[in-house]
N, C-alpha and C. Protein backbone atom coordinates (compact mmCIF):
# COMPACT_ATOMS: atom_id res chain seq x y z
N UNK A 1 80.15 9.66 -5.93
CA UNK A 1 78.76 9.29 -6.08
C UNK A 1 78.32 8.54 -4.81
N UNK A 2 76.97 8.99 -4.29
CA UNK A 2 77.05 8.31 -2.76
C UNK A 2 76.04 7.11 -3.57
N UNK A 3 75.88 6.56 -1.77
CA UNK A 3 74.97 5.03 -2.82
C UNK A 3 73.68 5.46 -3.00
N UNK A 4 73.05 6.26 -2.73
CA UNK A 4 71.51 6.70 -2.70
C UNK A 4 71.30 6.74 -4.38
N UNK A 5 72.41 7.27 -5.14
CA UNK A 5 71.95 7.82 -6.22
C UNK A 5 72.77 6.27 -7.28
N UNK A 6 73.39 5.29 -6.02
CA UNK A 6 74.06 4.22 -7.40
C UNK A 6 72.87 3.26 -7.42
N UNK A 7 71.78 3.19 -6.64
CA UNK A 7 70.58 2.60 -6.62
C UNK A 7 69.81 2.06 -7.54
N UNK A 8 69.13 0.76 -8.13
CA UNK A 8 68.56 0.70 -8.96
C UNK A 8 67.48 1.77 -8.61
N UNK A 9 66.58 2.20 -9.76
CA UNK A 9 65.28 2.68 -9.50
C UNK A 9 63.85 2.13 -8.73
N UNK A 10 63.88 1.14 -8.63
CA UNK A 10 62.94 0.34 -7.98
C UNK A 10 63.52 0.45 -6.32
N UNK A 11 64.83 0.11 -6.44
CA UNK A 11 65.23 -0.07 -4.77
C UNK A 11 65.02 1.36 -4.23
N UNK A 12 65.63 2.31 -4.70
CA UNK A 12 65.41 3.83 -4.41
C UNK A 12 63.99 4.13 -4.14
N UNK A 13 62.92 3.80 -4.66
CA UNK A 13 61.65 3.97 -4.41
C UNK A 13 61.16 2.88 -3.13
N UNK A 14 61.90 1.92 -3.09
CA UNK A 14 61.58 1.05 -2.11
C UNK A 14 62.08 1.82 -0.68
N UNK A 15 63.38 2.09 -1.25
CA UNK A 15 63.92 3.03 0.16
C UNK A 15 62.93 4.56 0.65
N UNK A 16 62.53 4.84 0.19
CA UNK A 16 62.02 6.09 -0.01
C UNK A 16 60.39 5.40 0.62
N UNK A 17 59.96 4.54 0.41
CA UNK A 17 58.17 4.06 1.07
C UNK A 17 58.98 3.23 2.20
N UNK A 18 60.59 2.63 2.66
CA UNK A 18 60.45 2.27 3.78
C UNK A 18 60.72 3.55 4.99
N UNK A 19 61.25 4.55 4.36
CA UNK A 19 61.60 5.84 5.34
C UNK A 19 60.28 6.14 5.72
N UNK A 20 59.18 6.40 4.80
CA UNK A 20 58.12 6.95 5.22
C UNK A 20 56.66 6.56 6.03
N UNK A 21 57.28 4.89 5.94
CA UNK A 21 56.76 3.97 7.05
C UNK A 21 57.41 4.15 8.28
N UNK A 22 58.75 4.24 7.83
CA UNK A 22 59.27 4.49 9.72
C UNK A 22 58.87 5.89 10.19
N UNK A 23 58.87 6.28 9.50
CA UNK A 23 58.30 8.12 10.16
C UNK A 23 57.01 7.76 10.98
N UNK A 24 56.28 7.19 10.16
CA UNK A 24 54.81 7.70 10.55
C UNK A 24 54.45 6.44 12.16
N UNK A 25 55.35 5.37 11.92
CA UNK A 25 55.28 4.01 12.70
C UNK A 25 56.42 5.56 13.98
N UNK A 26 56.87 5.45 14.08
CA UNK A 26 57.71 6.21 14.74
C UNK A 26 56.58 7.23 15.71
N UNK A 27 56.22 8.55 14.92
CA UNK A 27 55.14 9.20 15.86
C UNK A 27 54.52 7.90 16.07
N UNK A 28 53.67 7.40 15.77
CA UNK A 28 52.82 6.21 16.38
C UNK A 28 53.25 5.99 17.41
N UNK A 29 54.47 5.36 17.65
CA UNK A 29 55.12 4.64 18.67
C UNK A 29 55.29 6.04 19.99
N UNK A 30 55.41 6.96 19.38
CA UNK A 30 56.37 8.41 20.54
C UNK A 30 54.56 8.57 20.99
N UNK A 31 53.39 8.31 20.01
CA UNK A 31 52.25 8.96 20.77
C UNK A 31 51.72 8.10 22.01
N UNK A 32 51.92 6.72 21.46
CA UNK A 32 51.67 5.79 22.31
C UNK A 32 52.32 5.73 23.72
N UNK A 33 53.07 6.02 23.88
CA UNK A 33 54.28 6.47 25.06
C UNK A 33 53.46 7.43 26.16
N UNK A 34 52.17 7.90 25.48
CA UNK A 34 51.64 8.84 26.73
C UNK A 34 50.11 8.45 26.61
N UNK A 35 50.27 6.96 26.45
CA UNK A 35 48.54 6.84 26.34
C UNK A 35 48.78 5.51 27.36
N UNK A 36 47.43 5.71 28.60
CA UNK A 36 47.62 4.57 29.93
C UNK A 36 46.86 3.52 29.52
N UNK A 37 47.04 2.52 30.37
CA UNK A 37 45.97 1.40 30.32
C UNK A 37 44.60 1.84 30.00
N UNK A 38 43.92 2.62 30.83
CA UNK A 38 42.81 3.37 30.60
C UNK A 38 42.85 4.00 29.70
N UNK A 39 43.18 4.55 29.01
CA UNK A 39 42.93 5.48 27.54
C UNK A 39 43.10 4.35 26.48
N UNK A 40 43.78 3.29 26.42
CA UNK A 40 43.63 2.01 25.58
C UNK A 40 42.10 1.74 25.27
N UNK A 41 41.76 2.01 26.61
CA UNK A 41 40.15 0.97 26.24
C UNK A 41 39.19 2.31 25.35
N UNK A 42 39.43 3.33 25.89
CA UNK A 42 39.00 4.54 25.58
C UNK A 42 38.54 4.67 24.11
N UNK A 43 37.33 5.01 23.68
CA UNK A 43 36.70 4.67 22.05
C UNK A 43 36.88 6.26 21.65
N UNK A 44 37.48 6.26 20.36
CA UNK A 44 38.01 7.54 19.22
C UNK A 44 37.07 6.97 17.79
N UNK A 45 36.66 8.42 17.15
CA UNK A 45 36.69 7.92 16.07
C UNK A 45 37.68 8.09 15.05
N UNK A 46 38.09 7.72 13.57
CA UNK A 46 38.82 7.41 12.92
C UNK A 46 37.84 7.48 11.43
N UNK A 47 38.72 8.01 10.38
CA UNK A 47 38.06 7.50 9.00
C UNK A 47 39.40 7.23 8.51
N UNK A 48 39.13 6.39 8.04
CA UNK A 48 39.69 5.16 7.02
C UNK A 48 39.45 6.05 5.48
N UNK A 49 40.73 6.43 4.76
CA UNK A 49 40.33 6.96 3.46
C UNK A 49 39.33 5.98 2.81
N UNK A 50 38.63 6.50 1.90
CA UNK A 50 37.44 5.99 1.04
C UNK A 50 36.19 5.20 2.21
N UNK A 51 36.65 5.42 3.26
CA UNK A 51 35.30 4.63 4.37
C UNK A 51 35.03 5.35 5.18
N UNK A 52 33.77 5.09 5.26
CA UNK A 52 32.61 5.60 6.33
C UNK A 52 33.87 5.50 8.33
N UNK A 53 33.33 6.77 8.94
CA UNK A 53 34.21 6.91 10.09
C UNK A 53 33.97 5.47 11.09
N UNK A 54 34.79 5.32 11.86
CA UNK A 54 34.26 4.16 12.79
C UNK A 54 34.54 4.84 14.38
N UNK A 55 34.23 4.27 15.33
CA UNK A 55 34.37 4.41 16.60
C UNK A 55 34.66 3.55 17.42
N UNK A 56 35.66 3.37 18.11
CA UNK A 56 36.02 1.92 18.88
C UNK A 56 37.38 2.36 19.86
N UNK A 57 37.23 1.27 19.98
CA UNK A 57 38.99 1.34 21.69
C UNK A 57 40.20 1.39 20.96
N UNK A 58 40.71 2.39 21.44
CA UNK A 58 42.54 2.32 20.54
C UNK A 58 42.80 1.42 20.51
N UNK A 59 42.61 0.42 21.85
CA UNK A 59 43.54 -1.08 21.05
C UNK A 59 42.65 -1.59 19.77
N UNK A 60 41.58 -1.80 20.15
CA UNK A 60 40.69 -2.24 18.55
C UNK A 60 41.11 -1.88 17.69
N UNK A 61 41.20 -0.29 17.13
CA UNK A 61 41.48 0.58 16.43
C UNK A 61 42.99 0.09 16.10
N UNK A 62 44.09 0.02 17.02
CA UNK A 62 45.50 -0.42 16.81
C UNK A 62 45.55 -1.55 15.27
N UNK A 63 44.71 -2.75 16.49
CA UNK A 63 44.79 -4.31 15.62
C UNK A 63 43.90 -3.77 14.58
N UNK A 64 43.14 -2.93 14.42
CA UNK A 64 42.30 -3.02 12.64
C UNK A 64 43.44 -2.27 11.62
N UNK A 65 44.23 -1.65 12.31
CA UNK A 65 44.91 -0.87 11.63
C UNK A 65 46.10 -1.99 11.10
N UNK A 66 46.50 -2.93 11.86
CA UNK A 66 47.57 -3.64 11.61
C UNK A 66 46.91 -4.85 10.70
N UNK A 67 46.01 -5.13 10.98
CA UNK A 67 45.44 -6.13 9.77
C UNK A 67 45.10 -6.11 8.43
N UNK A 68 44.49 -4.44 8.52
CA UNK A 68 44.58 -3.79 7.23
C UNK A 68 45.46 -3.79 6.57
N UNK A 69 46.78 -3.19 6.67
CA UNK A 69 48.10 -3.77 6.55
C UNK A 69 48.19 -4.78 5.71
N UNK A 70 47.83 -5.94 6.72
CA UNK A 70 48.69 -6.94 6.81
C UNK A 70 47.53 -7.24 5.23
N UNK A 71 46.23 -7.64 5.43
CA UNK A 71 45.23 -7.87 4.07
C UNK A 71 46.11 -6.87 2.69
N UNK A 72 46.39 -5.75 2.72
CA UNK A 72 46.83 -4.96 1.51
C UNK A 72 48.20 -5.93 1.38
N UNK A 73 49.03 -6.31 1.85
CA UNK A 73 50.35 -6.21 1.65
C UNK A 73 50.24 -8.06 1.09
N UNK A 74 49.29 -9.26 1.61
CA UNK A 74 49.10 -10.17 1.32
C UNK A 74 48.10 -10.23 0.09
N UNK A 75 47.28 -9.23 -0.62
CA UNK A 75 46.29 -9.30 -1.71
C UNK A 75 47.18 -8.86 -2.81
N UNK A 76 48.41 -7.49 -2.20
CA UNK A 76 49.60 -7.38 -3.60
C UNK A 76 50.04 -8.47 -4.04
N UNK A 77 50.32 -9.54 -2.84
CA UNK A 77 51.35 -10.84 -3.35
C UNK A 77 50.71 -11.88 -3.50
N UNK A 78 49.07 -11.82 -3.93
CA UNK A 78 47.98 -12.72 -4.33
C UNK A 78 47.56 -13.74 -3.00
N UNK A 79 47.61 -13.40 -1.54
CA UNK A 79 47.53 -14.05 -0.63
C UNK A 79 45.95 -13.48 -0.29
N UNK A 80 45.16 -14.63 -0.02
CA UNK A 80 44.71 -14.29 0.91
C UNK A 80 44.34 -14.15 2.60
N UNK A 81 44.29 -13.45 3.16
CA UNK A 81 43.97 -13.33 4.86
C UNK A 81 42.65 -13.72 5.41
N UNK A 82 43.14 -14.29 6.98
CA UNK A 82 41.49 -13.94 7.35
C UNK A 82 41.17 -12.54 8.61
N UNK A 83 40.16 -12.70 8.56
CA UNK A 83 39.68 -11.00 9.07
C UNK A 83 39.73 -11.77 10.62
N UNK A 84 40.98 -11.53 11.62
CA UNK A 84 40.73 -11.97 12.59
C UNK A 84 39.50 -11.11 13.95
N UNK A 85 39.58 -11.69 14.66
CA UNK A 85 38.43 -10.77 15.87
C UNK A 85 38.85 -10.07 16.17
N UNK A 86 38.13 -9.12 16.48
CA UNK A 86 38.85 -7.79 17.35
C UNK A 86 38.20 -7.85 18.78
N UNK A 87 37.00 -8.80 18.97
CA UNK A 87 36.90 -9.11 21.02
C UNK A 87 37.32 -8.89 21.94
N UNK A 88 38.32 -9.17 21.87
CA UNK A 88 39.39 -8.87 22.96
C UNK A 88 40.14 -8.17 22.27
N UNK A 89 40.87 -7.43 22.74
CA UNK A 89 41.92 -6.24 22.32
C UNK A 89 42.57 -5.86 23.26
N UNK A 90 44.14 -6.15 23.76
CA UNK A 90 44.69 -4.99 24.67
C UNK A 90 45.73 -4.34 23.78
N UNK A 91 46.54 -3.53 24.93
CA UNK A 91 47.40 -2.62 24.01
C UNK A 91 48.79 -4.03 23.66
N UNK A 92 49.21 -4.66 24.52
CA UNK A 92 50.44 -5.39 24.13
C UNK A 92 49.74 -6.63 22.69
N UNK A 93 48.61 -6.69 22.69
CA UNK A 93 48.26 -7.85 21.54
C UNK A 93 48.57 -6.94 20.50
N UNK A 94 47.88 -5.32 20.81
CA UNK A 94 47.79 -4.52 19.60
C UNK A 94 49.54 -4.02 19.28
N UNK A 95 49.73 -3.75 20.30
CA UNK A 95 51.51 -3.35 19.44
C UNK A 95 52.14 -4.52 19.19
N UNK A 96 52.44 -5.78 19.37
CA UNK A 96 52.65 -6.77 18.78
C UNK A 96 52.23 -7.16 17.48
N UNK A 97 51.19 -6.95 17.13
CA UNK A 97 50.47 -7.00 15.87
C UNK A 97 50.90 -6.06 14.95
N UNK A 98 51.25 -4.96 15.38
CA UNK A 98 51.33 -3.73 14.55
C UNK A 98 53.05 -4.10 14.32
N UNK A 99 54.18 -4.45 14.92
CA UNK A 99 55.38 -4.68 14.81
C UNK A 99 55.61 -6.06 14.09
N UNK A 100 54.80 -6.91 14.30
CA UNK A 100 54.74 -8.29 13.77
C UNK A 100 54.66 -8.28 11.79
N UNK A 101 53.49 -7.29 11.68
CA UNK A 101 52.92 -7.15 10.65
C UNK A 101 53.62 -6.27 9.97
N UNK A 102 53.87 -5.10 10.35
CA UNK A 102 55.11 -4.15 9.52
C UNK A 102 56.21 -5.13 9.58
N UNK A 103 57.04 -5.90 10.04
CA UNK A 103 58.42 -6.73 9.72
C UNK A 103 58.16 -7.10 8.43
N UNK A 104 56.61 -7.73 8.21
CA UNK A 104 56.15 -8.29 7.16
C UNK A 104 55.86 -7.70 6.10
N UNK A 105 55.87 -6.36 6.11
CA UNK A 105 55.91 -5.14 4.88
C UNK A 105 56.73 -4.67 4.76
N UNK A 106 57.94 -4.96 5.93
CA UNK A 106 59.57 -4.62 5.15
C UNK A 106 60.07 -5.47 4.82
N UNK A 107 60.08 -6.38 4.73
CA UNK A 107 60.64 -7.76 3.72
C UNK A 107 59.96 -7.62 2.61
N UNK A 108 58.73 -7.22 2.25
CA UNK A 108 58.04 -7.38 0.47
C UNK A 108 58.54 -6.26 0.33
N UNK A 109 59.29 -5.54 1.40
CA UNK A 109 60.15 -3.85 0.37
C UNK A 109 61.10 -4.27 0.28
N UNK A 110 61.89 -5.17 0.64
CA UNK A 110 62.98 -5.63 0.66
C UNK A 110 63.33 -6.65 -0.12
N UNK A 111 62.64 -7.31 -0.78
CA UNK A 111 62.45 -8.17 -1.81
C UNK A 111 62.98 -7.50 -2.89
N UNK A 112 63.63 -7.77 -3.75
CA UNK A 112 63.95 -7.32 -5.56
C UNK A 112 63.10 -7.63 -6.67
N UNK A 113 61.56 -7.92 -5.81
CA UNK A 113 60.58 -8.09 -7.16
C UNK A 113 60.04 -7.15 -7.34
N UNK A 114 59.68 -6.39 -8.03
CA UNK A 114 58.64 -4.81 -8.08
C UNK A 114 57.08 -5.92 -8.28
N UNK A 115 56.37 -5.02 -7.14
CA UNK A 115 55.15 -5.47 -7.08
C UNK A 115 54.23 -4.18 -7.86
N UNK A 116 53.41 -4.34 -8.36
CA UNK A 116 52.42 -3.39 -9.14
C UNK A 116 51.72 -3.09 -7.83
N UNK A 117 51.86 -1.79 -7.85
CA UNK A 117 50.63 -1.05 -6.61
C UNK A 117 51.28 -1.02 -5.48
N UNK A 118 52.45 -1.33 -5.13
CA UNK A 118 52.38 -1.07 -3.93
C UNK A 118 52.91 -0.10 -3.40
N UNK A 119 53.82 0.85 -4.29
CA UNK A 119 53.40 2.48 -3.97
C UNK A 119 52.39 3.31 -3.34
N UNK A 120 51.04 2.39 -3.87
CA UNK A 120 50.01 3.25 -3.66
C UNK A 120 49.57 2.55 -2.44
N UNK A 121 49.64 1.00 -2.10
CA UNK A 121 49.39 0.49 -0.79
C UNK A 121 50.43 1.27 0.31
N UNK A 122 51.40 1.34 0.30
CA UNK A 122 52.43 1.75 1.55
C UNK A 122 51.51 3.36 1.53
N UNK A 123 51.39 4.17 0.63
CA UNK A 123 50.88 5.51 1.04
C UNK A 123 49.78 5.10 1.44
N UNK A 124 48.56 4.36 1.62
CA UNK A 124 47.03 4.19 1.93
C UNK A 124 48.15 3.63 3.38
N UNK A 125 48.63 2.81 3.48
CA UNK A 125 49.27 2.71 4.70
C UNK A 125 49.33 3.73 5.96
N UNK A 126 50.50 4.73 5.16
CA UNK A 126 51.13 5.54 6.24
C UNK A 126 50.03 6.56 6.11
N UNK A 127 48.77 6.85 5.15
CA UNK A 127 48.24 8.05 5.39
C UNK A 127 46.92 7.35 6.58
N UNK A 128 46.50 6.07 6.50
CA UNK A 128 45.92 5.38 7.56
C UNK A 128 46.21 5.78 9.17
N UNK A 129 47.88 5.76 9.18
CA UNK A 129 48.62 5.30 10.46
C UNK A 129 48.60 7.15 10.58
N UNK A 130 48.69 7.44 9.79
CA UNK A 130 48.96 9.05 10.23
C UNK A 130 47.64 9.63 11.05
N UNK A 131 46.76 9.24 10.68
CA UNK A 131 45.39 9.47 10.79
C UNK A 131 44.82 8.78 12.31
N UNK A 132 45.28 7.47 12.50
CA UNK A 132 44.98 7.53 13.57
C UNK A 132 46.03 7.84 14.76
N UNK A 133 46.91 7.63 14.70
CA UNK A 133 47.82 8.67 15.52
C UNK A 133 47.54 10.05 15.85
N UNK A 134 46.54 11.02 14.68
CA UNK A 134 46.56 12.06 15.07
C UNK A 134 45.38 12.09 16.19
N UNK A 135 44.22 11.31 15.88
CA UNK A 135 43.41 11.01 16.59
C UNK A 135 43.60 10.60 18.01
N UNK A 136 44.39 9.81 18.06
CA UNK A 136 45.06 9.08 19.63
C UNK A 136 45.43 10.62 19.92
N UNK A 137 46.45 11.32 19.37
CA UNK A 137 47.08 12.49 20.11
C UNK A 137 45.93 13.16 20.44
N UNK A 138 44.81 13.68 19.70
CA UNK A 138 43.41 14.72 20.05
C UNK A 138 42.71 13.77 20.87
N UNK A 139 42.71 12.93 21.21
CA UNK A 139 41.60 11.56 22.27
C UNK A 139 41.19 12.65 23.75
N UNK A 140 39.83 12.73 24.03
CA UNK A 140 39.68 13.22 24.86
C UNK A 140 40.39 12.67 26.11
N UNK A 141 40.59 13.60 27.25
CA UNK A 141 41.65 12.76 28.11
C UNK A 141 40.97 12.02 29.38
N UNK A 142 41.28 10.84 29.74
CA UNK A 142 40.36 10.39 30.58
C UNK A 142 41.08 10.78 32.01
N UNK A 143 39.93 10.61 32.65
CA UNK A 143 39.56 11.56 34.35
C UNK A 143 40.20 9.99 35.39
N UNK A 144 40.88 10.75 35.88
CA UNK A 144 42.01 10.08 37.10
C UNK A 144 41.04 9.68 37.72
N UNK A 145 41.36 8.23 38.36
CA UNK A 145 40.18 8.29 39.79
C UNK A 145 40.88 9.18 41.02
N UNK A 146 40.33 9.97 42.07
CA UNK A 146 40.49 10.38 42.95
C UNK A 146 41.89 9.15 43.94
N UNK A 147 42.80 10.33 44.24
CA UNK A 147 43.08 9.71 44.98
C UNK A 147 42.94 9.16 46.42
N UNK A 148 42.69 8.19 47.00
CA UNK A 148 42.03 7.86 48.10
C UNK A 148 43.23 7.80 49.27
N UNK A 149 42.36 8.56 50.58
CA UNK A 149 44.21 8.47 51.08
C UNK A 149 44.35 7.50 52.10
N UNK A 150 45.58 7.18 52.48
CA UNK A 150 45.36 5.79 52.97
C UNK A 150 45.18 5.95 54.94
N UNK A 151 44.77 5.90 55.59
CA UNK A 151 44.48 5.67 56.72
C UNK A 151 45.26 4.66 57.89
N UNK A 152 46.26 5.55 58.27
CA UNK A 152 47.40 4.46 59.09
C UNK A 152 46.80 4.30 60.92
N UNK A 153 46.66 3.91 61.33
CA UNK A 153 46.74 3.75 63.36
C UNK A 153 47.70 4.86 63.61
C-alpha cells in the first residue's frame, strides 16, 4: 500500500489542491522567465471569474493577484486584510508577494484542520493564476529601442 492511498481523506485532498497550486504557480514562474523590465510595466487585460475585466501593468496585475490570495485564504480563517496599494508596483515587489503569500496558503494546507470552502478558494485561486499567466503569455510584445551604434575615434 503506497502512502498516497494510507492518507487521511482530508490530507489527500489537501495534497491534491497543493499539487495543483504548484502547477499553475510553476507555468507562472516558467512564463515570467521571458517577460523584461519593459513588458512588466506593460498594461494586459485580465477577468477575474465573476468580475468585470480590468487593465493594468503585469506587476500591478502580479500584486492584485497575490493579495487576492492572500484576502481568500485570511477570510477562510476569519482574518481580516487590508487592501494594500498597488502605486508603485515592480516585478521583484510583485514576485515576492506572490511567493510570500502562497508560503502562506501552504501552511493553512498543511494544517490538520479542514477549513469549509477552501476547496473551492484554492480552485478560484489556481483558475485566477491560470488566467493571468495565459494573458502574460498572449501580452502584445513590446518594440526594442533601436540599437544605437556607438561611435569610436
Amino acid at each position: 500500500m503506497d502512502n498516497q492511498s494510507k492518507m487521511e481523506p482530508a490530507q489527500k485532498n489537501n495534497s491534491e489542491l497543493t499539487d495543483s497550486l504548484a502547477v499553475t504557480r510553476a507555468d507562472l514562474m516558467n512564463t515570467l522567465r521571458e517577460v523584461t523590465d519593459q513588458d512588466f510595466q506593460t498594461n494586459i487585460s485580465v477577468q477575474w471569474p465573476e468580475e468585470e475585466p480590468i487593465t493594468d501593468s503585469i506587476a500591478r496585475l502580479l500584486l492584485q493577484l497575490a493579495y487576492l490570495e492572500k484576502e481568500q485564504i485570511e477570510s477562510l480563517k476569519g482574518l481580516s486584510s487590508e487592501s494594500p496599494s498597488f502605486d508603485f508596483a515592480e516585478a521583484p515587489q510583485a514576485i515576492h508577494a506572490l511567493n510570500g503569500i502562497r508560503w502562506d496558503t501552504l501552511q493553512v494546507l498543511g494544517s490538520h484542520s479542514p477549513l469549509v470552502g477552501l476547496k473551492e478558494i484554492v480552485n478560484e485561486i489556481v483558475n485566477r493564476e491560470s488566467r493571468l499567466t495565459e494573458q502574460i503569455r498572449n501580452r502584445p510584445k513590446t518594440e526594442m529601442p533601436p540599437d544605437i551604434p556607438v561611435l569610436s575615434d
